[in-house]
C-alpha atoms as a PDB file:
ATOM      1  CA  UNK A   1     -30.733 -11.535  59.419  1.00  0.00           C
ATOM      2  CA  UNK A   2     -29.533  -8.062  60.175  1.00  0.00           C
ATOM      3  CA  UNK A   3     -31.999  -5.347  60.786  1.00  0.00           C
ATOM      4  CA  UNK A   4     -31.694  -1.366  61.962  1.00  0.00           C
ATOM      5  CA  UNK A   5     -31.214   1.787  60.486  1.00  0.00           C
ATOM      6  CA  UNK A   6     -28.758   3.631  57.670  1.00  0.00           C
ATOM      7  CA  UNK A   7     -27.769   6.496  59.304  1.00  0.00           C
ATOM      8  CA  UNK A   8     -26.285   9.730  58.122  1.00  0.00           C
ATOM      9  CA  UNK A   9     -26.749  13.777  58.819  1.00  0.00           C
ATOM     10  CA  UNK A  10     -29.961  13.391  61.190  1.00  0.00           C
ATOM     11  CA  UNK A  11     -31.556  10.916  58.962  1.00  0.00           C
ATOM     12  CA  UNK A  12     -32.205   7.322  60.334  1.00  0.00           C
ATOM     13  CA  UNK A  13     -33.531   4.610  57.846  1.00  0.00           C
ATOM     14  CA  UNK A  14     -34.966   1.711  58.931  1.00  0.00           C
ATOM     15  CA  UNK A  15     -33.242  -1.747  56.667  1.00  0.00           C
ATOM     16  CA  UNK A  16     -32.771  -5.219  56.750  1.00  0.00           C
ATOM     17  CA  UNK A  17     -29.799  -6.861  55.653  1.00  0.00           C
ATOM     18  CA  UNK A  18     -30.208  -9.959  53.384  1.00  0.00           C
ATOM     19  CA  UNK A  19     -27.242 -12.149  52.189  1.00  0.00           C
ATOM     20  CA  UNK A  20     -26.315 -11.296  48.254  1.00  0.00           C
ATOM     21  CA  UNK A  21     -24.560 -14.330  47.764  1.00  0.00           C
ATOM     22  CA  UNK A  22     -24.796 -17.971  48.337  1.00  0.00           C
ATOM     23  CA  UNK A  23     -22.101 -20.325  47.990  1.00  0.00           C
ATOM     24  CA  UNK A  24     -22.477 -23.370  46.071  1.00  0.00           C
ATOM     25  CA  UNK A  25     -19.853 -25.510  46.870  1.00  0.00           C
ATOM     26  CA  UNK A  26     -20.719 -28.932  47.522  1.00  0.00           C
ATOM     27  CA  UNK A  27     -20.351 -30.235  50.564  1.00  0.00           C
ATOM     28  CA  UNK A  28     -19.476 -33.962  51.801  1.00  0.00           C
ATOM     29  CA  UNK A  29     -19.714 -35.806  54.921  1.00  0.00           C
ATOM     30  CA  UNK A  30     -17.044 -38.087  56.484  1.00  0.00           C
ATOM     31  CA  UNK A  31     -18.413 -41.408  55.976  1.00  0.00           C
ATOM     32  CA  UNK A  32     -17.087 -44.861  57.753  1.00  0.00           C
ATOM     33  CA  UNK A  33     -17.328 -46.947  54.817  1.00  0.00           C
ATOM     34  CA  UNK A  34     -17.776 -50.392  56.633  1.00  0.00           C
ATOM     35  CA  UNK A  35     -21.362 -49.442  58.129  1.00  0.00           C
ATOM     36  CA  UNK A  36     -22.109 -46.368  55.687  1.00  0.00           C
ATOM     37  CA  UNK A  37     -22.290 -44.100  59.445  1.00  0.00           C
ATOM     38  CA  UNK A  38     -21.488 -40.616  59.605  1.00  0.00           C
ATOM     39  CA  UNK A  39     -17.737 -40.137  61.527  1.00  0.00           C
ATOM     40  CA  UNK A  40     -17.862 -37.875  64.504  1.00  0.00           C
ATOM     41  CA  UNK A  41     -15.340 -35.596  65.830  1.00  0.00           C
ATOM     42  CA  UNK A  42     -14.280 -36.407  69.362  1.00  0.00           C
ATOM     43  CA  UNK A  43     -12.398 -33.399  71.594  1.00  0.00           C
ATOM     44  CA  UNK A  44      -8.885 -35.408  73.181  1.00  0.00           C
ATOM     45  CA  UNK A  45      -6.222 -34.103  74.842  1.00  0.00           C
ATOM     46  CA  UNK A  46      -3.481 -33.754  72.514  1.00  0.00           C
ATOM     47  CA  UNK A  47      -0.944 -34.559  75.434  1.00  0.00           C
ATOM     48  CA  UNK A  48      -2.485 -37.998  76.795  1.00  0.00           C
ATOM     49  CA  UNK A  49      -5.628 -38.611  74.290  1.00  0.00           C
ATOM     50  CA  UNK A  50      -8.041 -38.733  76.610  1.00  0.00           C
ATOM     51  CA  UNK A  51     -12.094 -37.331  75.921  1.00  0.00           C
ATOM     52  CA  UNK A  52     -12.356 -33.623  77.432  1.00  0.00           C
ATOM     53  CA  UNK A  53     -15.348 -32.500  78.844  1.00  0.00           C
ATOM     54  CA  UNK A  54     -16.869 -29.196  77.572  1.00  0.00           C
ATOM     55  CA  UNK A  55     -16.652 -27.572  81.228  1.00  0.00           C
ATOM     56  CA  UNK A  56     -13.025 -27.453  81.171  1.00  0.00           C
ATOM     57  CA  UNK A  57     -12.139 -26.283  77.808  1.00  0.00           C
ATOM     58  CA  UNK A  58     -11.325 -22.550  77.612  1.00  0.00           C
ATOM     59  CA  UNK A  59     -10.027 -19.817  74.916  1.00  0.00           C
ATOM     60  CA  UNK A  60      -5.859 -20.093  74.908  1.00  0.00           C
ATOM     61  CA  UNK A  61      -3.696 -17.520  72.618  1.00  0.00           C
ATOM     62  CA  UNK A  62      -0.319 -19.221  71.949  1.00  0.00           C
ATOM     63  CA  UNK A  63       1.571 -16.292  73.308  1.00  0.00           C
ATOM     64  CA  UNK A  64       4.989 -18.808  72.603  1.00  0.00           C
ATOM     65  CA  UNK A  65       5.742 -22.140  71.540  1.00  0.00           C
ATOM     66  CA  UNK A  66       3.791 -24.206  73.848  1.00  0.00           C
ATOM     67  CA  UNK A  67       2.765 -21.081  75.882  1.00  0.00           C
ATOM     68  CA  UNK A  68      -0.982 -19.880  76.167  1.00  0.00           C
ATOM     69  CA  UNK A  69      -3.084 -16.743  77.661  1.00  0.00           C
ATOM     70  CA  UNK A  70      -6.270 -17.918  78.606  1.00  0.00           C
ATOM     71  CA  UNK A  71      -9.122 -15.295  78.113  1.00  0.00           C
ATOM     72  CA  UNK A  72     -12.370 -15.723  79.447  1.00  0.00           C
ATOM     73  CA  UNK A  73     -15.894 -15.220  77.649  1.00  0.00           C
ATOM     74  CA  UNK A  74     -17.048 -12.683  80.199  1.00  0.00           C
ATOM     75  CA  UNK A  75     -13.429 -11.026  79.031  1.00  0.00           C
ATOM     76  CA  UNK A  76     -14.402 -11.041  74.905  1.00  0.00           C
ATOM     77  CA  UNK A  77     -17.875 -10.324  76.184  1.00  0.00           C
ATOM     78  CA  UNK A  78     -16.421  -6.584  77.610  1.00  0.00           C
ATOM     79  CA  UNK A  79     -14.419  -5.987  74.837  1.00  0.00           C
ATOM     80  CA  UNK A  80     -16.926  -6.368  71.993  1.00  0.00           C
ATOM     81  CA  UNK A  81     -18.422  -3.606  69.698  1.00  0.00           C
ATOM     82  CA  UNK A  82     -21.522  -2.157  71.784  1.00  0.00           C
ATOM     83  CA  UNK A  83     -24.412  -3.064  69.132  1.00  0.00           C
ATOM     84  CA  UNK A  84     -25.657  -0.039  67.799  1.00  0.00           C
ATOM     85  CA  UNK A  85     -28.102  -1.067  65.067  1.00  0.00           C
ATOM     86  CA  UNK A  86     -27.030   1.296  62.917  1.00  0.00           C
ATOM     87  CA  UNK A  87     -25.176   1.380  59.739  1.00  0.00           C
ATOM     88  CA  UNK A  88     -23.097   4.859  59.850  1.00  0.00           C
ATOM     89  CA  UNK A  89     -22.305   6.585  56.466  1.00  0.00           C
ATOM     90  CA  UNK A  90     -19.426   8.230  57.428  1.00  0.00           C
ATOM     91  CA  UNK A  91     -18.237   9.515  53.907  1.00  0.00           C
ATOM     92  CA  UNK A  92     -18.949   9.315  50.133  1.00  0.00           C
ATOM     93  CA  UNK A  93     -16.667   8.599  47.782  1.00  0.00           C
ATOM     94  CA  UNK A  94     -15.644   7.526  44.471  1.00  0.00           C
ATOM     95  CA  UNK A  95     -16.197   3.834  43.531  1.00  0.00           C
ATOM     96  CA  UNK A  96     -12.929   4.051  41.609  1.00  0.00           C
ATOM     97  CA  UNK A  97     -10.827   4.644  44.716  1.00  0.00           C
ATOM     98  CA  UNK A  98     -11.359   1.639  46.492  1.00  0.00           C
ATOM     99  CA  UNK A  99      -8.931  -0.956  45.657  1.00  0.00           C
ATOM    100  CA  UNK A 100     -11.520  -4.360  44.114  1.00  0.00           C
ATOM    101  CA  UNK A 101      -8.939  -6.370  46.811  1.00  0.00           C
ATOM    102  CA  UNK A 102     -10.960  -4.871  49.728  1.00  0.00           C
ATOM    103  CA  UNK A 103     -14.078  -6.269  49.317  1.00  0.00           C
ATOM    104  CA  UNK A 104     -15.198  -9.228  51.030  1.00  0.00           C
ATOM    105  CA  UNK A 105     -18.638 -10.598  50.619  1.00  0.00           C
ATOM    106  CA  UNK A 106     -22.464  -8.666  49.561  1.00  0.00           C
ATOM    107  CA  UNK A 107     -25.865  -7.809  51.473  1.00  0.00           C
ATOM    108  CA  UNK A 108     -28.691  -6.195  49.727  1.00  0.00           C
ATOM    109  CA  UNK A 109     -29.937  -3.610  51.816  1.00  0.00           C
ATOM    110  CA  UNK A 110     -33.793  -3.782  51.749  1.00  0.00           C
ATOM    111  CA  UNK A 111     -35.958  -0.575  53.163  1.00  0.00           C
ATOM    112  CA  UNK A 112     -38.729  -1.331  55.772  1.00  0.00           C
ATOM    113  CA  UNK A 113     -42.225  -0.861  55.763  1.00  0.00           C
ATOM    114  CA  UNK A 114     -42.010   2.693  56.958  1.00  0.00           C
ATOM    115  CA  UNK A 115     -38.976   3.679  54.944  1.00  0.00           C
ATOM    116  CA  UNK A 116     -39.550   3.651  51.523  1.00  0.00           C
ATOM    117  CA  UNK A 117     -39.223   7.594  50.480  1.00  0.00           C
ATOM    118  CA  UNK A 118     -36.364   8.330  52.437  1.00  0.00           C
ATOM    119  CA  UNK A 119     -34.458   4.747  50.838  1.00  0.00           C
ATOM    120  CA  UNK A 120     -35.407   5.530  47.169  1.00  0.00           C
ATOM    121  CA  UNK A 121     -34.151   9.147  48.337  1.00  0.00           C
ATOM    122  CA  UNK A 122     -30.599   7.959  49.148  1.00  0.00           C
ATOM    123  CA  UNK A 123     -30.346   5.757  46.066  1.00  0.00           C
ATOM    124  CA  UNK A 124     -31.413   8.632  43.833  1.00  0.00           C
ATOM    125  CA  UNK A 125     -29.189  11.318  45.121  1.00  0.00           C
ATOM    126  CA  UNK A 126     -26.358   9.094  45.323  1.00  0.00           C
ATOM    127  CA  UNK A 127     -26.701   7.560  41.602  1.00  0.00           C
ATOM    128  CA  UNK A 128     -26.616  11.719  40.455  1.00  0.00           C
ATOM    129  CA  UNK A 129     -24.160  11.884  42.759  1.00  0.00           C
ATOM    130  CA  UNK A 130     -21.931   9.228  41.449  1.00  0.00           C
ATOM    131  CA  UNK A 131     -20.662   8.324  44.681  1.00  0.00           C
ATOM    132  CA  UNK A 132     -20.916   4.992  47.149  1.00  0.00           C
ATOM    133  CA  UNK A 133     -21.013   5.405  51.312  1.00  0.00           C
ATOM    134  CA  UNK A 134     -18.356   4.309  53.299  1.00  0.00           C
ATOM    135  CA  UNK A 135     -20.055   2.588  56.375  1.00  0.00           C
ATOM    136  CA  UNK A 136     -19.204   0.863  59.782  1.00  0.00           C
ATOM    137  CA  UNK A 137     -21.585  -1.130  61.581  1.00  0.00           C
ATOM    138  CA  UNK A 138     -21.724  -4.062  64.011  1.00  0.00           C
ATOM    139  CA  UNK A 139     -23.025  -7.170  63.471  1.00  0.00           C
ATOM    140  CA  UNK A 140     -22.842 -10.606  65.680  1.00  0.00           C
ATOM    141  CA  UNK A 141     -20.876  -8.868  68.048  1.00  0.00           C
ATOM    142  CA  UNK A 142     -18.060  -8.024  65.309  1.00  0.00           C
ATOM    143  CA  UNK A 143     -17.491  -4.765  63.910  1.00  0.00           C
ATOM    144  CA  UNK A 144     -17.436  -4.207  60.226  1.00  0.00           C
ATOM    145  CA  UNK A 145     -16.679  -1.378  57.634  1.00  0.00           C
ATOM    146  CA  UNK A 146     -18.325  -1.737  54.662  1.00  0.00           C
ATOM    147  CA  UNK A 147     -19.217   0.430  51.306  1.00  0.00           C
ATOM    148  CA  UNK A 148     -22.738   1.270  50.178  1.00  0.00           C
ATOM    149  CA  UNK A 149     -23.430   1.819  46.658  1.00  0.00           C
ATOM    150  CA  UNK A 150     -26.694   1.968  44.625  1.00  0.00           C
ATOM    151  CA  UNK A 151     -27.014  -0.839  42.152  1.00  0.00           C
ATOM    152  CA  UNK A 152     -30.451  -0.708  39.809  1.00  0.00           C
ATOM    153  CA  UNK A 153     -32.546   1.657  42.142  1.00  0.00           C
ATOM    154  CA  UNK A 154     -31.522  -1.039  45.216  1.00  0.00           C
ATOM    155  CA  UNK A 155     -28.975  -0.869  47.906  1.00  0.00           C
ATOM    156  CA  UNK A 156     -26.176  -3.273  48.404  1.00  0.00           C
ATOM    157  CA  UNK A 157     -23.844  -3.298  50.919  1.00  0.00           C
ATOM    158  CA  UNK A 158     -19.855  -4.660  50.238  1.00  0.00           C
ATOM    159  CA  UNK A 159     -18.271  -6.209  52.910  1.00  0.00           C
ATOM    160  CA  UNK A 160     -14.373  -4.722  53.177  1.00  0.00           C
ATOM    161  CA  UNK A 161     -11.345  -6.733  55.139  1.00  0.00           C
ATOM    162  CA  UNK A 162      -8.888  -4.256  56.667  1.00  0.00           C
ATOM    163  CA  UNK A 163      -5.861  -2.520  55.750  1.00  0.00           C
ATOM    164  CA  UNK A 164      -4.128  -5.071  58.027  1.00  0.00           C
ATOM    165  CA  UNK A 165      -5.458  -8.478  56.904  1.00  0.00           C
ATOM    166  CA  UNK A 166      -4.358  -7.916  53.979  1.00  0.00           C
ATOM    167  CA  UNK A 167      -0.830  -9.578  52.630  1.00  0.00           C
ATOM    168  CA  UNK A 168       1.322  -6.862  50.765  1.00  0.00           C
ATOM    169  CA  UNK A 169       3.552  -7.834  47.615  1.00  0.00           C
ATOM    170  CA  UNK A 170       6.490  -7.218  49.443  1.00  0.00           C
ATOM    171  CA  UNK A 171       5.766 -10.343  51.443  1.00  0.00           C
ATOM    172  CA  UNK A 172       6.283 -12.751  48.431  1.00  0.00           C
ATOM    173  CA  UNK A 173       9.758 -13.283  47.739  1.00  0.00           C
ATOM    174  CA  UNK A 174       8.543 -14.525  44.003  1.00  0.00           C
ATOM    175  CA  UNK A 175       7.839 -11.025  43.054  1.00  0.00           C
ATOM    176  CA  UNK A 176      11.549  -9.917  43.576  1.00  0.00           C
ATOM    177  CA  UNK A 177      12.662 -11.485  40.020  1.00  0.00           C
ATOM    178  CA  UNK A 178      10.147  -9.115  37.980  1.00  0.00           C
ATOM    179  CA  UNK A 179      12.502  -6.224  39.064  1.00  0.00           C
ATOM    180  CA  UNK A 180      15.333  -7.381  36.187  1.00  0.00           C
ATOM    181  CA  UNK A 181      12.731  -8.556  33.619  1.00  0.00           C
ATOM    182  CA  UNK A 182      13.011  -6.481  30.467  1.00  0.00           C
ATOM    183  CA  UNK A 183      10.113  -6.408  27.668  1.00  0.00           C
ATOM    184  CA  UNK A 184      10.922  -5.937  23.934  1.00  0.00           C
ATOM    185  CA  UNK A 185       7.968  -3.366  22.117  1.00  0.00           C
ATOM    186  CA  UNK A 186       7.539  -6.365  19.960  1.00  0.00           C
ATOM    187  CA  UNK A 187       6.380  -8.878  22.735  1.00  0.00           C
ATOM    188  CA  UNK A 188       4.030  -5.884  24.221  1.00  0.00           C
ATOM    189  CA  UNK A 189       2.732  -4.548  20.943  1.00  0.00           C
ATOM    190  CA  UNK A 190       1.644  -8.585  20.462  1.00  0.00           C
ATOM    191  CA  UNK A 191       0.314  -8.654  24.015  1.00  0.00           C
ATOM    192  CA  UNK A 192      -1.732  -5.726  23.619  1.00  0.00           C
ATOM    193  CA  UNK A 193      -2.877  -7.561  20.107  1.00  0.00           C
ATOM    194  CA  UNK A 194      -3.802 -10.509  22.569  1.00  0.00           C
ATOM    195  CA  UNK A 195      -5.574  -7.936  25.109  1.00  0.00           C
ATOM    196  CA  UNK A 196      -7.733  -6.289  22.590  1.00  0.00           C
ATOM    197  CA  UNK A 197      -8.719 -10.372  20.413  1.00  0.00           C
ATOM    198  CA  UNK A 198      -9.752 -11.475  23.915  1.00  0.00           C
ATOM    199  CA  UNK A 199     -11.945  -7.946  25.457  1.00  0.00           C
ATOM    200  CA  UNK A 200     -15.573  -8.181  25.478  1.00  0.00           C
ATOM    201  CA  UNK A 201     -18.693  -7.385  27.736  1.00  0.00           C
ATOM    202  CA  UNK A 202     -18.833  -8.857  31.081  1.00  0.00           C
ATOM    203  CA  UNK A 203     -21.620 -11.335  31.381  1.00  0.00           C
ATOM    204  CA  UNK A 204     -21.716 -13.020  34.731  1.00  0.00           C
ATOM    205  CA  UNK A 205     -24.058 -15.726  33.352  1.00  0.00           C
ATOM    206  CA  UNK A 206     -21.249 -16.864  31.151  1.00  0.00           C
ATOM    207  CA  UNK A 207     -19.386 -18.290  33.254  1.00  0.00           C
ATOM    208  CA  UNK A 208     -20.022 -21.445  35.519  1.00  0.00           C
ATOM    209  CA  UNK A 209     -18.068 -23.369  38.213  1.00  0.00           C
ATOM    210  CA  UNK A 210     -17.456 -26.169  35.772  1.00  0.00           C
ATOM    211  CA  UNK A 211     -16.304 -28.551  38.410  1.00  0.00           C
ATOM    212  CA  UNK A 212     -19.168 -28.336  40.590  1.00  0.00           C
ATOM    213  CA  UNK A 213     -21.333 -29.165  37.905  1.00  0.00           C
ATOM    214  CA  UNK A 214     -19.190 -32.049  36.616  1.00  0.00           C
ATOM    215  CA  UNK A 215     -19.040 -33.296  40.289  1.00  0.00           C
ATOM    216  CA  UNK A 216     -23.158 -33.143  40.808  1.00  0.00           C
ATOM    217  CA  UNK A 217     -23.139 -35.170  37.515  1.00  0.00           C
ATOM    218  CA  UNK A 218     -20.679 -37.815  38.566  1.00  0.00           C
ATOM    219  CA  UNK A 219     -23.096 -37.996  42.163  1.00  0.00           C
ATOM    220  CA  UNK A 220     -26.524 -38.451  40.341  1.00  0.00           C
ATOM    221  CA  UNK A 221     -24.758 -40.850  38.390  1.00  0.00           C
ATOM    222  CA  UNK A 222     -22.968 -42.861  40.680  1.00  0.00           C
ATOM    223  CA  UNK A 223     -26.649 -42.883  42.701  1.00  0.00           C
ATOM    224  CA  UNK A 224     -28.295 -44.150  39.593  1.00  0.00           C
ATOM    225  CA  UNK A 225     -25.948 -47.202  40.042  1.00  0.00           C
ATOM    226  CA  UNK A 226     -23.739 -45.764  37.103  1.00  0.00           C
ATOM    227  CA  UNK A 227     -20.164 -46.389  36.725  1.00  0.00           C
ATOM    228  CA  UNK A 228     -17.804 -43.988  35.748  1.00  0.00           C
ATOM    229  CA  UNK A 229     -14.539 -44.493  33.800  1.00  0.00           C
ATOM    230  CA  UNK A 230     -11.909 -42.308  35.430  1.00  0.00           C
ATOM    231  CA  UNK A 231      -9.866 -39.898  33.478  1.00  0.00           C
ATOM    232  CA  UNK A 232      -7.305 -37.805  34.968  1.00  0.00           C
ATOM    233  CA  UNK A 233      -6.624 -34.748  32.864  1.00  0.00           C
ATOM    234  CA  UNK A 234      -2.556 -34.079  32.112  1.00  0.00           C
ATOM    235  CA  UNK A 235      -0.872 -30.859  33.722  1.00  0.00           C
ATOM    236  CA  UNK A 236       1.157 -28.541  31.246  1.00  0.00           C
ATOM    237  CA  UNK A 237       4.733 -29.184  31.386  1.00  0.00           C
ATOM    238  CA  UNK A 238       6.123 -26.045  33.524  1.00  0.00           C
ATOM    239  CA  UNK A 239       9.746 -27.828  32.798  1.00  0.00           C
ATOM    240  CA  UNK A 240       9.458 -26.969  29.004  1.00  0.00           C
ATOM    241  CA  UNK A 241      11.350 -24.091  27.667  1.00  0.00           C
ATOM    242  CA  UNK A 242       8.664 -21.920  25.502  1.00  0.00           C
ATOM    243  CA  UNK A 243       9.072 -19.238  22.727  1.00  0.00           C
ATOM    244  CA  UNK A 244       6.849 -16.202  24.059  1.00  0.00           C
ATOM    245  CA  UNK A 245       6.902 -14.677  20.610  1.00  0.00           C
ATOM    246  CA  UNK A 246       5.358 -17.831  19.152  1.00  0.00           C
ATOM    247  CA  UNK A 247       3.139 -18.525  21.924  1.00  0.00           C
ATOM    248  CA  UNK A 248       1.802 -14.805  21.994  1.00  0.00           C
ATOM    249  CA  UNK A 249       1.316 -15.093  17.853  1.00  0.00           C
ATOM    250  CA  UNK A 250      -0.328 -18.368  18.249  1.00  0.00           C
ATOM    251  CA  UNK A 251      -2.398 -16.994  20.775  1.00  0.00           C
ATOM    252  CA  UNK A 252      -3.752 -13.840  19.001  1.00  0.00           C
ATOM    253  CA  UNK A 253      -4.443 -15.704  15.967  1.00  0.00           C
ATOM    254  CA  UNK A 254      -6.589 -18.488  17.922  1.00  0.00           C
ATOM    255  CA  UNK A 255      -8.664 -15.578  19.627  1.00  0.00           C
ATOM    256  CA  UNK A 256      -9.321 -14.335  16.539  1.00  0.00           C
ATOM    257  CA  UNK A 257     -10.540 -17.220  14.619  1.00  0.00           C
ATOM    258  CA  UNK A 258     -12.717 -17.545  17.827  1.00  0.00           C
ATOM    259  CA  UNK A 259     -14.363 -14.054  17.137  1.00  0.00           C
ATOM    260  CA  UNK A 260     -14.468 -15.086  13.250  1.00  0.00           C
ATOM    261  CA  UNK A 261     -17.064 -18.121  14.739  1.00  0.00           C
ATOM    262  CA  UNK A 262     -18.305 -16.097  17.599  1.00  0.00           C
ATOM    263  CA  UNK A 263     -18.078 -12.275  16.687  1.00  0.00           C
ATOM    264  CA  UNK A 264     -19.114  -9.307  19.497  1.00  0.00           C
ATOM    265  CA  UNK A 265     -18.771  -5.682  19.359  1.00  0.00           C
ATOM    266  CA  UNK A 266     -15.539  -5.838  21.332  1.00  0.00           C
ATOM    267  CA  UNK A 267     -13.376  -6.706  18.216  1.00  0.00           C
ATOM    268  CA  UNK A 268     -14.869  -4.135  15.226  1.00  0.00           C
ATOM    269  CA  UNK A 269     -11.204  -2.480  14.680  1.00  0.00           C
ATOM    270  CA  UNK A 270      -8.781  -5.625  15.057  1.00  0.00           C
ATOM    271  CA  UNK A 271      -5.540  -4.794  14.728  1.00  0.00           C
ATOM    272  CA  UNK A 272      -3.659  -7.270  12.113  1.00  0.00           C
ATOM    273  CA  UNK A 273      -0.968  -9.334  13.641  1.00  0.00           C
ATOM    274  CA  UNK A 274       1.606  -8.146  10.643  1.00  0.00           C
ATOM    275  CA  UNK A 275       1.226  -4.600  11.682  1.00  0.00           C
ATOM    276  CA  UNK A 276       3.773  -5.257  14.678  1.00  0.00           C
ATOM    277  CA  UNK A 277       6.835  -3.761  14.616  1.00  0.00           C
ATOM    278  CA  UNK A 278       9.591  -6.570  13.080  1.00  0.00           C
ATOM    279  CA  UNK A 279      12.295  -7.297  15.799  1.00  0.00           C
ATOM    280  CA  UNK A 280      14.796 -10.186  16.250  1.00  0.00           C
ATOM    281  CA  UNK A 281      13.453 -12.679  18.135  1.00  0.00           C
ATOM    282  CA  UNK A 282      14.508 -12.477  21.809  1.00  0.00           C
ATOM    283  CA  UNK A 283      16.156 -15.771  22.929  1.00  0.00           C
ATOM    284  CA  UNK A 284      14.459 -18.789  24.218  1.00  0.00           C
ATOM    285  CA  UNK A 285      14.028 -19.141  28.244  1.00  0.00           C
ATOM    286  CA  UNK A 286      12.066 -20.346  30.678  1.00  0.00           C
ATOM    287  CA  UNK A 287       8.670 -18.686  31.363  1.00  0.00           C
ATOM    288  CA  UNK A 288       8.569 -17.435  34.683  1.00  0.00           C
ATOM    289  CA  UNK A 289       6.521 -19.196  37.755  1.00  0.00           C
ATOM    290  CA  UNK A 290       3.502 -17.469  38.807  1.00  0.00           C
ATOM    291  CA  UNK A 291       3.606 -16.920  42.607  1.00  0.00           C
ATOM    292  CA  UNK A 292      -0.011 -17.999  44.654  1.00  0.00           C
ATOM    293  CA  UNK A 293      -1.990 -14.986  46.147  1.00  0.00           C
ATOM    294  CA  UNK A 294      -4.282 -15.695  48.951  1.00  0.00           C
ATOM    295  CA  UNK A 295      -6.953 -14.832  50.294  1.00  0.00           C
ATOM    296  CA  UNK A 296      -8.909 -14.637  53.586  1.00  0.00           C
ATOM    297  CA  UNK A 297     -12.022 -16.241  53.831  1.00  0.00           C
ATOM    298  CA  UNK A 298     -15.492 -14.430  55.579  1.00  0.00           C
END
């Protein structure tokens, strides 16, 4: 992992990087079913299908269709981020004025040996402070920026993507049709209704990938010698024409008879469903697609 120094004003402090996440997505194996054997992946030329050695295979950008540049490692090699070992605060600011769609992936930010004061120092002065760093830093030979924020009397360190990897709005067509979409005070007083039956405390341990679970279930099994009857679960029927006054009434009054079984802090001053101003109901039509957002991987 990642070691060097936080570095800001004349003060260098010696860290280690260590990852804050792991992913647990479970991973298969392509498997030739006839001898139970592990597939490999052979390199062919696409053109003639023949095995190509390792000596000749180089780095091509497709410049145009069918057109490369090569560029050669001792090329990337002088164009790489000199490795500095430090991680340079170059500003503090507010939390709040980062956009959440920056962020990219966590490191806790561990002090070494000698280090101690000076870390709990930063952490200190910048949880009074009520600010977070804004860093950049190098690391396997790519260079990153990054925000530091305290996070109980620790350090961790948020990856951030660039301004230019990410995809603006304006890019999806989709998002053109919300510009003649009118809301009635009726629909949004009931969709506030909805807002404030469903708010509650975050608790991270709440929620688990449900699939992964099901899937290391359906494994264990299936290695136990189990068999498993297969049920496919029906989509909702985006063809159907819905009534978003009913659907939004249906839906606060389900959340609520949720918090009746379940109740939390979040809903001690519900607002009653009657309370909404009356209004003729708007006219049946069909609910609008949601568009896909992507996003890069790290």
């Amino acid at each position: 992992m990642w070691s060097g120094s936080i570095s800001f004003g004349l003060i260098n402090i010696p860290v280690k990087l260590f990852s804050a996440v792991t992913e647990r997505t479970v991973r298969f194996n392509q498997i030739d079913t006839r001898n139970m054997s592990r597939v490999r992946t052979r390199k062919v030329n696409a053109e003639d299908g023949s095995d190509v050695p390792p000596d000749v295979i180089a780095r091509g950008y497709e410049v145009s269709k069918g057109r490369y540049v090569i560029v050669t490692e001792d090329e990337l090699a002088s164009l790489q981020p000199r490795a500095t070992h430090t991680i340079d605060l170059e500003e503090f600011v507010d939390l709040s004025s980062i956009d959440p769609m920056y962020f990219d992936g966590a490191y806790w930010v561990a002090p070494d040996d000698r280090a101690t004061k000076p870390y709990a120092l930063l952490v200190e002065a910048m949880e009074k402070a009520g600010k977070v760093a804004v860093a950049r830093f190098v690391m396997r030979a790519k260079q990153y920026v990054a925000v530091m924020r305290p996070r109980d009397g620790r350090l961790v360190l948020s990856m951030m993507v660039y301004e230019d990897e990410i995809n603006p709005a304006t890019d999806i067509d989709e998002f053109d049709q919300l510009d003649s979409v009118e809301v009635s005070e009726r629909e949004l007083t009931m969709a506030e209704q909805l807002i404030e039956s469903l708010s509650a405390e975050f608790v991270p341990g709440s929620f688990r990938d449900s699939y992964r679970d099901e899937l290391l279930e359906l494994i264990a099994a299936k290695d136990a010698g189990e068999e498993r009857v297969l049920a496919v679960a029906e989509g909702p029927d985006e063809d159907k024409v819905i009534d978003l006054m009913a659907a939004l009434e249906a839906s606060v009054a389900a959340a609520r008879e949720a918090r009746g079984r379940h109740p939390s802090t979040a809903d001690d001053n519900p607002v009653p469903v009657e309370d909404a101003a009356p209004e003729e109901s708007p006219a049946e039509e069909p609910a609008p697609s949601k568009p896909a957002a992507t996003r890069r991987s790290a």
